[in-house]
C-alpha atoms as a PDB file:
ATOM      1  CA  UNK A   1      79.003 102.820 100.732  1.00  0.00           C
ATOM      2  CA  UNK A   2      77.701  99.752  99.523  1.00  0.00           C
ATOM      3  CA  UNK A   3      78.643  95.981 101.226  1.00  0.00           C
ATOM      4  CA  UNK A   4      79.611  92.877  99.281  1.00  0.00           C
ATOM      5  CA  UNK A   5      79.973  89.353 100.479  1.00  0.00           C
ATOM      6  CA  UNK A   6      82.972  87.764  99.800  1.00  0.00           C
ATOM      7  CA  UNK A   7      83.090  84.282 100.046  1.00  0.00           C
ATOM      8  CA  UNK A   8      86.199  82.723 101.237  1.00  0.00           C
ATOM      9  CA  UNK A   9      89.842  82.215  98.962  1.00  0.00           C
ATOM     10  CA  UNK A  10      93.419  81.622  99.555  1.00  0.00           C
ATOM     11  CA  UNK A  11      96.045  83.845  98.728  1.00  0.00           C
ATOM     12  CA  UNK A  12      99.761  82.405  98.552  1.00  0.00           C
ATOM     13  CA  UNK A  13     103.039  84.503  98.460  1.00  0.00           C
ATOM     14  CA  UNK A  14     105.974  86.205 100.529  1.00  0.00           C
ATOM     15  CA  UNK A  15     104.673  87.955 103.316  1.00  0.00           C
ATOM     16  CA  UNK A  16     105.601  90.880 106.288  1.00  0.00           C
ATOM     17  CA  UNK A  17     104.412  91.690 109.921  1.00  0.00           C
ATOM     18  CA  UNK A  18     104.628  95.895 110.016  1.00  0.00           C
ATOM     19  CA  UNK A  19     101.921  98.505 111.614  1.00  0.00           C
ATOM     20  CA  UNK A  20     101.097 101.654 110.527  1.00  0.00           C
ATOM     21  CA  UNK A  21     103.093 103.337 112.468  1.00  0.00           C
ATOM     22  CA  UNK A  22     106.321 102.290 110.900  1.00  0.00           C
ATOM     23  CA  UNK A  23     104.549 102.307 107.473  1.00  0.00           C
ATOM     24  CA  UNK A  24     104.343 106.102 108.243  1.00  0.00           C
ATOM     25  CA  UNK A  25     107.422 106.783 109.606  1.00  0.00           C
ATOM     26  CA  UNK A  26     108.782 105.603 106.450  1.00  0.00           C
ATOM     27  CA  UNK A  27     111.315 102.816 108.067  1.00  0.00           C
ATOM     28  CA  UNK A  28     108.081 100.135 107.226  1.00  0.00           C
ATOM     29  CA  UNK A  29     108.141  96.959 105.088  1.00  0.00           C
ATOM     30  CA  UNK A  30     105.255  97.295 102.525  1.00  0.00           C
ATOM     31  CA  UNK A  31     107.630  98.725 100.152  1.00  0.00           C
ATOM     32  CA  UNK A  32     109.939  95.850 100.231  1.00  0.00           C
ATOM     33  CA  UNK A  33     107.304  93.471 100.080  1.00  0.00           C
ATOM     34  CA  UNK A  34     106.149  95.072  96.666  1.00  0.00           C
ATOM     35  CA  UNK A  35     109.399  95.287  95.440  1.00  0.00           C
ATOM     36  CA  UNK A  36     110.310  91.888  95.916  1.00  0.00           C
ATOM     37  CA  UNK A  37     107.175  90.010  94.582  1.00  0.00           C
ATOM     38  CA  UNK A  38     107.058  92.233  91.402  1.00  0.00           C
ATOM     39  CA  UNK A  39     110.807  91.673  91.142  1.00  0.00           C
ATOM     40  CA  UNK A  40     110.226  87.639  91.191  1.00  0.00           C
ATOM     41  CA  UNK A  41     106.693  87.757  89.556  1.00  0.00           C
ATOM     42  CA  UNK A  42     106.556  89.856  86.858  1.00  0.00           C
ATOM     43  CA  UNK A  43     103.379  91.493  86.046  1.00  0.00           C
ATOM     44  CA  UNK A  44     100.596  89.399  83.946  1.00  0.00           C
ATOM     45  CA  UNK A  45      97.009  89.343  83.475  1.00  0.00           C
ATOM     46  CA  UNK A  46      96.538  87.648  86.774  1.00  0.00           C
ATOM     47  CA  UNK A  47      95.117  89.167  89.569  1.00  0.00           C
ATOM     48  CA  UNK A  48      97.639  89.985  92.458  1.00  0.00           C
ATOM     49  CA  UNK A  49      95.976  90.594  96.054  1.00  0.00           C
ATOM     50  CA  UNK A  50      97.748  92.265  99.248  1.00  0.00           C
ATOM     51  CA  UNK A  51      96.228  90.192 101.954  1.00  0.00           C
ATOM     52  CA  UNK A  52      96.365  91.650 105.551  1.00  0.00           C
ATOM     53  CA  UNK A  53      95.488  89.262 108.378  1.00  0.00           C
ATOM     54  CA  UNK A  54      96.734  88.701 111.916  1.00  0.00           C
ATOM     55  CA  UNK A  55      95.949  91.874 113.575  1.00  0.00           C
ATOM     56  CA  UNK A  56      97.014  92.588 116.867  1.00  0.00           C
ATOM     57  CA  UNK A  57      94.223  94.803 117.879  1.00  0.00           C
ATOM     58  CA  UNK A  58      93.306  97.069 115.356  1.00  0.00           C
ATOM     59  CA  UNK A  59      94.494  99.931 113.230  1.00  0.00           C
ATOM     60  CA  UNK A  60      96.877 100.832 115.534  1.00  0.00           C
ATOM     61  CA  UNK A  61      98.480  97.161 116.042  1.00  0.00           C
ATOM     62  CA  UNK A  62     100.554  95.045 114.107  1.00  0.00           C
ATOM     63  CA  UNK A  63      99.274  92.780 110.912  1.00  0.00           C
ATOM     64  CA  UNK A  64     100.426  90.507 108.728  1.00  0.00           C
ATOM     65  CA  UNK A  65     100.703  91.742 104.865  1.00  0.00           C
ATOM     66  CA  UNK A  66     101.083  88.399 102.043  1.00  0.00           C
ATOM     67  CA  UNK A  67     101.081  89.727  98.324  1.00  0.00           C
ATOM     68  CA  UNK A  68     100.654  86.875  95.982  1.00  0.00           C
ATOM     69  CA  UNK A  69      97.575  85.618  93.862  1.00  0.00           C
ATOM     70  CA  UNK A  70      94.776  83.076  94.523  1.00  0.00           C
ATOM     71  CA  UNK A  71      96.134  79.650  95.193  1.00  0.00           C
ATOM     72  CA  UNK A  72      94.012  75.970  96.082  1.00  0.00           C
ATOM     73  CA  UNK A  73      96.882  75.688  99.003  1.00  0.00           C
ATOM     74  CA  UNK A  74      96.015  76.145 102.337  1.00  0.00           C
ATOM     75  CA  UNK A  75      98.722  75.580 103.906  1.00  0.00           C
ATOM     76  CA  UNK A  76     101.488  77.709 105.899  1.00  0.00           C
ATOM     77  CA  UNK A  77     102.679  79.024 102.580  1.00  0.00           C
ATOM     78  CA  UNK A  78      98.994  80.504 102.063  1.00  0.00           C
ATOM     79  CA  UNK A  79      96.287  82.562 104.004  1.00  0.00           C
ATOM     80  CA  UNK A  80      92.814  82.375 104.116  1.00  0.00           C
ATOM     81  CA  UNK A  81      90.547  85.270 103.077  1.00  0.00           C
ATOM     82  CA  UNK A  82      87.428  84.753 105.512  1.00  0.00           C
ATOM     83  CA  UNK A  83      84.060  84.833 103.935  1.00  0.00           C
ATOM     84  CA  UNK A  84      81.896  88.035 105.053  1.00  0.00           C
ATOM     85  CA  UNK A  85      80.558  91.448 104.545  1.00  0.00           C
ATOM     86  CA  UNK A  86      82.887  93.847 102.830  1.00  0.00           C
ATOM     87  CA  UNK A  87      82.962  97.548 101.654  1.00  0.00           C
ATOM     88  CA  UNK A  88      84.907  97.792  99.079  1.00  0.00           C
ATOM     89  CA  UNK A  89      87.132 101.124  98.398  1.00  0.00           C
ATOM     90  CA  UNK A  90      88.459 101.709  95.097  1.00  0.00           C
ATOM     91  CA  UNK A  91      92.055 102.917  94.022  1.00  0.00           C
ATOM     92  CA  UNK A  92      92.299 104.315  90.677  1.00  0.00           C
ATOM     93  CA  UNK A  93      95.186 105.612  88.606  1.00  0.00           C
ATOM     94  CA  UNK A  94      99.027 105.443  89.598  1.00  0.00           C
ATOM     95  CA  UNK A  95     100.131 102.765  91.882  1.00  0.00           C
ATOM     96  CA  UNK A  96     101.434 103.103  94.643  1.00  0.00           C
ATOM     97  CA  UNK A  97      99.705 106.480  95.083  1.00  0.00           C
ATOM     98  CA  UNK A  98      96.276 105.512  94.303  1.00  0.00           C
ATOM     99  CA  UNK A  99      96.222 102.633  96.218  1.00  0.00           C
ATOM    100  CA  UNK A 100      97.784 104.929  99.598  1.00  0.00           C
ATOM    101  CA  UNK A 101      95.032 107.364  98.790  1.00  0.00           C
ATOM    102  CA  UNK A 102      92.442 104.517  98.809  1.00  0.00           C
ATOM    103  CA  UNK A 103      93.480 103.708 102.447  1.00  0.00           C
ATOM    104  CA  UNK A 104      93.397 107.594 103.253  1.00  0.00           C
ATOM    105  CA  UNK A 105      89.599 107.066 102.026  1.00  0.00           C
ATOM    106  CA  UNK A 106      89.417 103.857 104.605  1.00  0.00           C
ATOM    107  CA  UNK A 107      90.545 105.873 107.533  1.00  0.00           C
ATOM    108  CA  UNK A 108      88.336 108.681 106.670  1.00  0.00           C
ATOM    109  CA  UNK A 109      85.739 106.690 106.621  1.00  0.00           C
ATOM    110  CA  UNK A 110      86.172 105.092 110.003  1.00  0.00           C
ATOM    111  CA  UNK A 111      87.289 107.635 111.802  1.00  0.00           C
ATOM    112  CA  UNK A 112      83.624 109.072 111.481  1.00  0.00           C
ATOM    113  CA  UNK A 113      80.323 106.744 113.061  1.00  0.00           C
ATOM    114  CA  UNK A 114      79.226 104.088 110.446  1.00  0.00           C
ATOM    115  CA  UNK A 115      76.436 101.650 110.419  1.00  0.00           C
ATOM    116  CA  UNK A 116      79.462  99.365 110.021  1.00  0.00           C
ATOM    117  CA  UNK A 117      82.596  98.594 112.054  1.00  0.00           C
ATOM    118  CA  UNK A 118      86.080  97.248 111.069  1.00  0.00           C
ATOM    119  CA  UNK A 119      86.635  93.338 111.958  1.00  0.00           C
ATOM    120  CA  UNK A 120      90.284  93.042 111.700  1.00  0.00           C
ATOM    121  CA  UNK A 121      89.912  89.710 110.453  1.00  0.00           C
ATOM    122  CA  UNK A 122      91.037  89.906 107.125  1.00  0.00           C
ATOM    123  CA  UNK A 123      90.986  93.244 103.862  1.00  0.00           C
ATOM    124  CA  UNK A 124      92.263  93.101 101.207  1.00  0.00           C
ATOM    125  CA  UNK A 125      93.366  94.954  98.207  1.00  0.00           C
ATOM    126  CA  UNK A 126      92.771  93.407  94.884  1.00  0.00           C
ATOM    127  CA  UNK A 127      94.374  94.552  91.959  1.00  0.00           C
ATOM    128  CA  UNK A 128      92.717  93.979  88.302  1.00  0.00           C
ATOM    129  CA  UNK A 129      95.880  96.120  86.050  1.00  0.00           C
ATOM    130  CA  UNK A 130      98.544  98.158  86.391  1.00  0.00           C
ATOM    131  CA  UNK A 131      96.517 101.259  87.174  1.00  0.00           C
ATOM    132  CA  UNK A 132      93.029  99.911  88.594  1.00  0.00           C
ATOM    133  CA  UNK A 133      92.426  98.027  92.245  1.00  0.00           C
ATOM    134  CA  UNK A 134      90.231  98.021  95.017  1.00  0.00           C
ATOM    135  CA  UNK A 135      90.434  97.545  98.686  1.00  0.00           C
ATOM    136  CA  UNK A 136      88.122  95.066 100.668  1.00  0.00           C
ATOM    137  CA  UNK A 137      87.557  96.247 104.414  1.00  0.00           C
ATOM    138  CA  UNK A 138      85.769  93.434 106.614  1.00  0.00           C
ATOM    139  CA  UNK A 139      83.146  94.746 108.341  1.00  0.00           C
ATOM    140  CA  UNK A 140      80.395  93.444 111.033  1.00  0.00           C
ATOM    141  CA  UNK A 141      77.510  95.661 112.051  1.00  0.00           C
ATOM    142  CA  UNK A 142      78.254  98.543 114.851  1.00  0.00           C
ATOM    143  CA  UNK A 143      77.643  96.978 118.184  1.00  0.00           C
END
């Protein structure tokens, strides 16, 4: 798995606090928060990101999930992707399925010993058309 650096961007949109948990036990949020930007922002050749930020802890704490699309704001309305070393998953084919299978891949990945560690600062998941996107996983060397 190759890194990237991503240097830092604001994404702006509706956003939801969930953990995986719930997201599993299929009473989560995600879904609603898809639902309701496509429903108010149809799709268009503009690139959408699902921002996750605020973690708790870690995979097994709450976040913070804004879908929207790169915006100059910085304000409350907005979040802040931090600059840093990524590995980037990618999420091909159907949505949503593709994009739950990418995070399969994630967990898969970390559940295993890496060079690299998760940072819970900020991923992301980036998508480029209807049936192509990518997920962004901050990482900082294992310590």
């Amino acid at each position: 798995m190759n890194t990237t650096r991503i240097e830092s961007f604001s994404v702006s949109g509706p956003s939801v606090r969930t953990n995986n948990a719930s997201e599993a036990s299929g009473s989560g949020k995600l879904a609603g928060l898809w639902a309701g930007y496509y429903k108010s922002h149809p799709p268009t050749s503009e690139t959408v990101y699902g921002v996750y930020s605020n973690y708790a802890s870690n995979a097994s704490g709450d976040y913070t999930v804004m879908a929207g699309t790169k915006t100059s704001d910085t304000g409350d309305s907005a979040v802040a992707v931090k600059s840093g070393t990524y590995l980037a998953f990618p999420a091909n084919g159907q949505m949503p399925g593709a994009i739950i299978d990418a995070w399969k891949s994630v967990w898969e990945f970390f559940s295993k010993e890496q060079l690299y560690e998760r940072a819970f600062e900020t991923d992301f998941e980036q998508y480029t058309g209807p049936t192509s996107a990518a997920i962004y996983i901050g990482v900082r060397p294992r310590s």
